[in-house]
C-alpha atoms as a PDB file:
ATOM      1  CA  UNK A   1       0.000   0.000   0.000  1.00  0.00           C
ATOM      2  CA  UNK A   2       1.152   3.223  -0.421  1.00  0.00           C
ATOM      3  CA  UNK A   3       0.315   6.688   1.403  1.00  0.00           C
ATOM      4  CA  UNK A   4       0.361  10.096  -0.243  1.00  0.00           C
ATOM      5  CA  UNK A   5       3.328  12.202   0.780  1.00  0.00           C
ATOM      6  CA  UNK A   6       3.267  16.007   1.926  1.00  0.00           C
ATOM      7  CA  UNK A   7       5.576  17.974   0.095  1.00  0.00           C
ATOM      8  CA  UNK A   8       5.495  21.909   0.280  1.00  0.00           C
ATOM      9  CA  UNK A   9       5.626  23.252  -3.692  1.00  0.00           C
ATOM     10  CA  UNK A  10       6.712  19.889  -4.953  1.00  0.00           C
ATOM     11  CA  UNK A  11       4.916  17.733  -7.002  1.00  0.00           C
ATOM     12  CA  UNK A  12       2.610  14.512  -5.245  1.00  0.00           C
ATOM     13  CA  UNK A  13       4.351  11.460  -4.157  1.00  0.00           C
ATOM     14  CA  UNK A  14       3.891   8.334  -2.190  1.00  0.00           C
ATOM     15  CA  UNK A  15       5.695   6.037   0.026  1.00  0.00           C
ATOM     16  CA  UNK A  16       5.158   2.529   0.391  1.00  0.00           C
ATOM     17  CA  UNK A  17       3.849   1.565   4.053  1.00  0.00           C
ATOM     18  CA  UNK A  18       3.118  -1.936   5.425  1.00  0.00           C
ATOM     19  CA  UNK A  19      -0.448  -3.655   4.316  1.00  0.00           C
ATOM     20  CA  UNK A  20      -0.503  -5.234   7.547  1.00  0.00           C
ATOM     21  CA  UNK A  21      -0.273  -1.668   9.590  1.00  0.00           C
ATOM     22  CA  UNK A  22      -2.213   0.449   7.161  1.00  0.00           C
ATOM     23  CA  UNK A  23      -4.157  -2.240   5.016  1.00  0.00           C
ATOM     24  CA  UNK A  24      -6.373  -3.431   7.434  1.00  0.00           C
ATOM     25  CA  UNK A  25      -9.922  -4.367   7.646  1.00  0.00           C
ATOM     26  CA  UNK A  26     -11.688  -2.028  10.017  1.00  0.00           C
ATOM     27  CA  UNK A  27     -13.072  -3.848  13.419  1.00  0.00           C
ATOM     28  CA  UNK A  28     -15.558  -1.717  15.077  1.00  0.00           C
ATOM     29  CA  UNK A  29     -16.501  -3.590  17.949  1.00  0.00           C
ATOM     30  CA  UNK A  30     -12.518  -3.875  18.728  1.00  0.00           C
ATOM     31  CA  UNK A  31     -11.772  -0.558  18.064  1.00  0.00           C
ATOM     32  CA  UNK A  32     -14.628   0.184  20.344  1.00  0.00           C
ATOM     33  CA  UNK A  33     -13.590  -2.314  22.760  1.00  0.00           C
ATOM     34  CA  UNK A  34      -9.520  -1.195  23.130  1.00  0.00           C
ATOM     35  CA  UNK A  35     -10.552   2.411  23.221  1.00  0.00           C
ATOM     36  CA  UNK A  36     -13.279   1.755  26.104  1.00  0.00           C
ATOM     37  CA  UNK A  37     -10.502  -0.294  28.195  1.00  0.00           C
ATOM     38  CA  UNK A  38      -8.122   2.665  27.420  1.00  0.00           C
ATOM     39  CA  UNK A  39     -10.609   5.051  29.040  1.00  0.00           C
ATOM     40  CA  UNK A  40     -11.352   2.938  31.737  1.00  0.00           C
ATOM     41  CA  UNK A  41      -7.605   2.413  32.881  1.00  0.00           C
ATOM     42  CA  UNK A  42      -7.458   6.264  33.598  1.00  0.00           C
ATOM     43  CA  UNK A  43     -10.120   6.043  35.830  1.00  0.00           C
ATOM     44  CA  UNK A  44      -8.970   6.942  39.479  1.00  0.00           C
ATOM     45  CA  UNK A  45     -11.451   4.521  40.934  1.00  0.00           C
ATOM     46  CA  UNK A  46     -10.563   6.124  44.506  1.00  0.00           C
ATOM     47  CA  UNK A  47     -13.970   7.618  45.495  1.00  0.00           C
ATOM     48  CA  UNK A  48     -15.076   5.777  48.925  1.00  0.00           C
ATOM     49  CA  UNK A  49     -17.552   7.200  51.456  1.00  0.00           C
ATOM     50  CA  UNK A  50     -18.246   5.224  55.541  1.00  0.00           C
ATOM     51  CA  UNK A  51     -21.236   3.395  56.034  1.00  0.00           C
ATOM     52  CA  UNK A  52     -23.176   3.797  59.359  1.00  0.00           C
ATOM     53  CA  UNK A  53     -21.054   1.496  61.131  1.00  0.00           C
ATOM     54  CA  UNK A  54     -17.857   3.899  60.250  1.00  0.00           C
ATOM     55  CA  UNK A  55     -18.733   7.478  60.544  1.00  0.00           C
ATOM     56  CA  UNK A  56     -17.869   8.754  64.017  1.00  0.00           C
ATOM     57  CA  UNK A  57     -20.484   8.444  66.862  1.00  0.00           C
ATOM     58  CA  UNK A  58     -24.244   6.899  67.311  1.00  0.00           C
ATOM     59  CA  UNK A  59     -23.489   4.599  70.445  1.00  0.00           C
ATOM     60  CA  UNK A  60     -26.582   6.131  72.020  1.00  0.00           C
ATOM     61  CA  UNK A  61     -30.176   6.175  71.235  1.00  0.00           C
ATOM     62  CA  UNK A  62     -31.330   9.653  70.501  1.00  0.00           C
ATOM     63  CA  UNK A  63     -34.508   9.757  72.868  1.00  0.00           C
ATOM     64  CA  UNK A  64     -36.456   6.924  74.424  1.00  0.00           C
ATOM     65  CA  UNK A  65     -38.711   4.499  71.875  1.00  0.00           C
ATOM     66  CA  UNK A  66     -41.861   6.176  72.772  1.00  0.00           C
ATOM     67  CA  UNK A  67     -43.660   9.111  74.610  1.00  0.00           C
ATOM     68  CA  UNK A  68     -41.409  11.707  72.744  1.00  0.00           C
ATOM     69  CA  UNK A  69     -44.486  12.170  69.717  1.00  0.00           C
ATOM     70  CA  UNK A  70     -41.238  11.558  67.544  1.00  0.00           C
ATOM     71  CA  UNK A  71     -40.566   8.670  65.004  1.00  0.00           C
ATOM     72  CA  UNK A  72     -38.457   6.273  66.245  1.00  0.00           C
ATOM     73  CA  UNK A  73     -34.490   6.818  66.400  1.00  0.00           C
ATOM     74  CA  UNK A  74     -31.932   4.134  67.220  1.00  0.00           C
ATOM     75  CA  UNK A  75     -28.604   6.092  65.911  1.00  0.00           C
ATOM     76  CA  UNK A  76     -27.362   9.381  64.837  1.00  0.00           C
ATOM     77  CA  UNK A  77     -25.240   8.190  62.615  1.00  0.00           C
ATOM     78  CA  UNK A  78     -28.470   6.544  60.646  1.00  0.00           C
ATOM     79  CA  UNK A  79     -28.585   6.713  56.759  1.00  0.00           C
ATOM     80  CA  UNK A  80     -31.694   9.096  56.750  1.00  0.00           C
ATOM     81  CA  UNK A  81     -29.893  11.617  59.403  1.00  0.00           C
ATOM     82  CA  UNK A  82     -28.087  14.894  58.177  1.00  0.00           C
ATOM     83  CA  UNK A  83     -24.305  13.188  58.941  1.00  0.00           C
ATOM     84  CA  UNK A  84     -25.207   9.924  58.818  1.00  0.00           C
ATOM     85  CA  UNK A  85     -23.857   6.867  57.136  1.00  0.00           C
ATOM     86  CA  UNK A  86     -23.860   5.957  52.980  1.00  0.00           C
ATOM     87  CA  UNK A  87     -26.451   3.150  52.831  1.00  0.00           C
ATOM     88  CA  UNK A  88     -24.743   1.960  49.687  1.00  0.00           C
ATOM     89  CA  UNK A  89     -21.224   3.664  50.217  1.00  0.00           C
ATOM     90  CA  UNK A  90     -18.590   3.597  47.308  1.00  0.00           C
ATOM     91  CA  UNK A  91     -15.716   1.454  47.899  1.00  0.00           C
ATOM     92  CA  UNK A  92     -12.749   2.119  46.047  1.00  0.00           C
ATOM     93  CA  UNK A  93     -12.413  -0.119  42.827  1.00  0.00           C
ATOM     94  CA  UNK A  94     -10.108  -0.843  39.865  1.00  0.00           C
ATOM     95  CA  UNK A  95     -12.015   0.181  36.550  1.00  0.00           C
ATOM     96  CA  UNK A  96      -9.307  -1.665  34.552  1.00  0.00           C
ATOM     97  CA  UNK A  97     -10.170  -4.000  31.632  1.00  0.00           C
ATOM     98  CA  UNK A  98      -8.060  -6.811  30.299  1.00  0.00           C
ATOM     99  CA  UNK A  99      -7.081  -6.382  26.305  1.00  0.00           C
ATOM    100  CA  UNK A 100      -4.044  -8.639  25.361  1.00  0.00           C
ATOM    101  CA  UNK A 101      -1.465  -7.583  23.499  1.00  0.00           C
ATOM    102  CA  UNK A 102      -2.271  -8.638  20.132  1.00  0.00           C
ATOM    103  CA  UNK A 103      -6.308  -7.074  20.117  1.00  0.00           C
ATOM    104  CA  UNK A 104      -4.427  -3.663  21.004  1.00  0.00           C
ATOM    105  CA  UNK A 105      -2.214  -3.514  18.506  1.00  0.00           C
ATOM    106  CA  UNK A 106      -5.247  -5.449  16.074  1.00  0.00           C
ATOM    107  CA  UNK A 107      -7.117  -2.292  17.135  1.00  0.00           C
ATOM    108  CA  UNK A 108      -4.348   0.165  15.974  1.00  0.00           C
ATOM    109  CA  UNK A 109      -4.027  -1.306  12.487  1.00  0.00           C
ATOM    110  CA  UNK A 110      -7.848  -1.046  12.034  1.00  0.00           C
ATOM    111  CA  UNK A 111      -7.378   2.728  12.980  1.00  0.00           C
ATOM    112  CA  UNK A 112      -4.277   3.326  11.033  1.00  0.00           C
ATOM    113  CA  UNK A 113      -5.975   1.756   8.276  1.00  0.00           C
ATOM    114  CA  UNK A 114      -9.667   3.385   8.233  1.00  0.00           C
ATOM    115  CA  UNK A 115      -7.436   6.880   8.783  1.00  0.00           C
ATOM    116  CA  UNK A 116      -5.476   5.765   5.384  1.00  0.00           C
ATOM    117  CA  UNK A 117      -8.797   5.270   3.907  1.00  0.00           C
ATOM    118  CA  UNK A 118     -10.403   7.796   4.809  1.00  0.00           C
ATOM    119  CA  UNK A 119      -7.427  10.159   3.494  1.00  0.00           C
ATOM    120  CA  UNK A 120      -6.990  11.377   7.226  1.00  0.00           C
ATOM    121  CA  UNK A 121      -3.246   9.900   7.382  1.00  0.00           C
ATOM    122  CA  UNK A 122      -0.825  12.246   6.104  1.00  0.00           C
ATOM    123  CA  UNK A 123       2.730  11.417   6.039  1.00  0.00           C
ATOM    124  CA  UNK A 124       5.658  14.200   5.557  1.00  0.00           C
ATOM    125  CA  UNK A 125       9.468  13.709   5.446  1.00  0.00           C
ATOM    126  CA  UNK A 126      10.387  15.782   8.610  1.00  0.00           C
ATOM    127  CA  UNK A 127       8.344  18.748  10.648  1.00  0.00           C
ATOM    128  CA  UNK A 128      11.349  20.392  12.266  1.00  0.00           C
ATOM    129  CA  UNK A 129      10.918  24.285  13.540  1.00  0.00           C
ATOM    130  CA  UNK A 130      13.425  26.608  13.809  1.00  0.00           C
ATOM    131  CA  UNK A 131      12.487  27.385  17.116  1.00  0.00           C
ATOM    132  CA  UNK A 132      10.070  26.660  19.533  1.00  0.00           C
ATOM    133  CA  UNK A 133       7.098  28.978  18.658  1.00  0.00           C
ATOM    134  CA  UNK A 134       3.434  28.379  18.179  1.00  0.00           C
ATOM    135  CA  UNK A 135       3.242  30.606  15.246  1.00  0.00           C
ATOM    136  CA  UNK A 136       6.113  28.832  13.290  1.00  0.00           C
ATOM    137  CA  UNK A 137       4.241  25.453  13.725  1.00  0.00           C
ATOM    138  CA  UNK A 138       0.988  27.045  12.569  1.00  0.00           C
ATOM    139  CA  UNK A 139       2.597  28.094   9.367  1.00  0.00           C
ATOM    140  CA  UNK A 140       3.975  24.745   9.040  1.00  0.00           C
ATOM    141  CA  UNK A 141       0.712  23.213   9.127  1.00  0.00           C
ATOM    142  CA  UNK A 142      -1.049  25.679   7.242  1.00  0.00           C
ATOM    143  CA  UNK A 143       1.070  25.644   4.072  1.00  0.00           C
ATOM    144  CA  UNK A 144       0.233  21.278   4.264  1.00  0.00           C
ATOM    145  CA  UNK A 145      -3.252  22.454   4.034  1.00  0.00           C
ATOM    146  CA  UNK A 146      -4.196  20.969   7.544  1.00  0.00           C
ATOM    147  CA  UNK A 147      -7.248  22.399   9.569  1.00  0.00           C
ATOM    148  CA  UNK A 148      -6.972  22.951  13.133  1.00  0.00           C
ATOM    149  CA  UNK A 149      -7.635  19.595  15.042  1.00  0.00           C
ATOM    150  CA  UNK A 150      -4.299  17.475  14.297  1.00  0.00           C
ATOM    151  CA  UNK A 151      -2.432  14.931  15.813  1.00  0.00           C
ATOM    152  CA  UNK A 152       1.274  15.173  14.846  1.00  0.00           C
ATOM    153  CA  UNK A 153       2.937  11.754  15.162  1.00  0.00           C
ATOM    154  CA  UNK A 154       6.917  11.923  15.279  1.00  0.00           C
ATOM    155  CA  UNK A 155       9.611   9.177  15.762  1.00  0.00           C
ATOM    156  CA  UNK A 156      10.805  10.254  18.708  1.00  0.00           C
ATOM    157  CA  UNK A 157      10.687  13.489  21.722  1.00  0.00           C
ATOM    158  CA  UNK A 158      10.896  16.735  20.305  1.00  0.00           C
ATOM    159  CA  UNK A 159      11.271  19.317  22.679  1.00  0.00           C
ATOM    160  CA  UNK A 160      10.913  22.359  20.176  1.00  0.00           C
ATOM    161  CA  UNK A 161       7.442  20.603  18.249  1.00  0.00           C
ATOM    162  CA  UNK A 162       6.088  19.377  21.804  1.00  0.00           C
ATOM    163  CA  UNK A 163       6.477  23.319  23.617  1.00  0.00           C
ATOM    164  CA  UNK A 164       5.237  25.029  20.019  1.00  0.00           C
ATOM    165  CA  UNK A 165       2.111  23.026  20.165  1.00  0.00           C
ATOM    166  CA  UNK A 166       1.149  23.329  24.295  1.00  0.00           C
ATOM    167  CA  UNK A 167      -0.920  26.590  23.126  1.00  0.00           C
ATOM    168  CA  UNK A 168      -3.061  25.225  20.670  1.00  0.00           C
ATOM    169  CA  UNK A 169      -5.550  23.655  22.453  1.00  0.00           C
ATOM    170  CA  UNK A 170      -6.603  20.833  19.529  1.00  0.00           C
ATOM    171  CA  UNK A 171      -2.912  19.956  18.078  1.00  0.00           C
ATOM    172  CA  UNK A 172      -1.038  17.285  20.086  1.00  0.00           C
ATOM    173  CA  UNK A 173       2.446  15.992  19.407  1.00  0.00           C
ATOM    174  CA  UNK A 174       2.984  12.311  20.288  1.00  0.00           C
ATOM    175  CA  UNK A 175       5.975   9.954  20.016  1.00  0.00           C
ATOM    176  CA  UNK A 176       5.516   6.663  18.118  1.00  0.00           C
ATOM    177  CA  UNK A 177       6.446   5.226  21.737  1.00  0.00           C
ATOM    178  CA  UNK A 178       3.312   7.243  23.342  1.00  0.00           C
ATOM    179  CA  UNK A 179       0.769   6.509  20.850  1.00  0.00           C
ATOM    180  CA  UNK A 180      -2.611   5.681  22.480  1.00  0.00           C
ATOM    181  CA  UNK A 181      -6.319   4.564  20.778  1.00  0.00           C
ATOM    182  CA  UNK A 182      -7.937   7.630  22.308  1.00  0.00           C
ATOM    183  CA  UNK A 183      -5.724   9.910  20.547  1.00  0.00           C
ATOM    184  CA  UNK A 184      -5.979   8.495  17.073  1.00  0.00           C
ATOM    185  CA  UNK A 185      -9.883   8.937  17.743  1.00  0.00           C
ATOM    186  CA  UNK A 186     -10.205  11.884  18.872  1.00  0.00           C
ATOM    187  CA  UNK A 187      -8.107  13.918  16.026  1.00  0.00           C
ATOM    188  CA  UNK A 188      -9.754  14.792  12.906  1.00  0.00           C
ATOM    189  CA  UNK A 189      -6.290  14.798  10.799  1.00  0.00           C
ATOM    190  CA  UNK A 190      -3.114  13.072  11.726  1.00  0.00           C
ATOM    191  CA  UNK A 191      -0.027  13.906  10.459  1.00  0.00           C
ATOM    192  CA  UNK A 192       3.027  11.478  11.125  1.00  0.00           C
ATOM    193  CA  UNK A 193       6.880  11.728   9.712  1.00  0.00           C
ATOM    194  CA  UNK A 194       8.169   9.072   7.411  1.00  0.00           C
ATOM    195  CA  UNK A 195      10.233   7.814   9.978  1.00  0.00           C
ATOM    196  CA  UNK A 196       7.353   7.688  12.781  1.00  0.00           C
ATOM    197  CA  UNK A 197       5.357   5.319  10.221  1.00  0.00           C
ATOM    198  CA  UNK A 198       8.414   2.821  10.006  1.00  0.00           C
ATOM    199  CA  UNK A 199       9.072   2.681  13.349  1.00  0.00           C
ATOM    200  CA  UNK A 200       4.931   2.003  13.272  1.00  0.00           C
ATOM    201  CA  UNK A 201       5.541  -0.536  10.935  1.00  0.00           C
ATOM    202  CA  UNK A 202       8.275  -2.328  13.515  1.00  0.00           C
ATOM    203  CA  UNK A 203       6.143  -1.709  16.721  1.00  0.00           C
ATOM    204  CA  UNK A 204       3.168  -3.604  15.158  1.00  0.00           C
ATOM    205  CA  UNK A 205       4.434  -6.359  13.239  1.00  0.00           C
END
């Protein structure tokens, strides 16, 4: 297969990519699937609350059973009282879901591939800036013709590309190494270096 190739006043090309990376058939339900785990193991899961046998207090009845005129009280610390107990309290949990290692990667192909597809996968030579400004990786992006919600894939850290994009609030730069499901779905355009799509091509072999 072959993806086009970005070049700024030079005439179309392609470069040949891996039909196992960016040839796939699309899997919904395990795209769905990975992405949903994904989301999941980010979840905290540390909210817990005391039941009425934990929260402080309640080892006396409030008033006598009867003769008061009032409904019947056994604790404080009941449910139904203002500072009383959780019936149901939360308990801290783990939210994590188990996806092997070959259904995640699986579920990055389909992506990669329905991106390709889709004509949402562009693929440039390099995307060095001269500096680190937000304005210098705007025009960079601009003259590829690329609207304003894009995922810039790279090979590896890039300290000048990473601190140029932390004002945009819809353009993330990601190593190949940091690459995660909810990322590719979430970006309307992604736009990775020739050398982040072979070192792609190695990672998901």
């Amino acid at each position: 297969m072959k993806l086009k190739l970005v070049t700024k006043g030079a005439p179309s090309q392609e470069v040949q990519v891996s039909d196992a990376t960016f040839a796939r058939e699309y899997n919904e339900a395990l795209v769905h699937q990975v992405v949903v785990a994904y989301m999941a193991a980010g979840r905290a899961g540390t909210k817990a609350q005391k039941t009425k046998a934990e929260v402080r207090g309640g080892g006396i009845k409030p008033w006598r059973q009867k003769g008061t005129g009032q409904a019947r009280a056994g604790s404080r610390r009941s449910p139904i009282w203002v500072g009383g107990g959780r019936a149901f309290a939360a308990r801290p949990r783990n939210f994590a879901q188990k996806v092997n290692r070959k259904m995640y990667r699986a579920a990055i192909q389909a992506m990669l591939s329905e991106l390709a597809r889709q004509e949402r996968l562009l693929v440039v030579n390099d995307l060095e800036i001269e500096a680190p400004k937000t304005r210098l990786l705007l025009q960079r992006l601009q003259e590829l013709q690329l609207g304003s919600n894009v995922l810039v894939l790279v090979e590896a850290y890039d300290e000048k590309l990473e601190l140029a994009a932390r004002n945009l609030p819809y353009i993330d730069v990601l190593p190949v190494g940091a690459l995660d499901p909810l990322s590719l779905a979430r970006h309307d355009q992604i736009l990775a270096t020739v050398a982040a799509v072979r070192l792609l091509e190695e990672r998901l072999a």
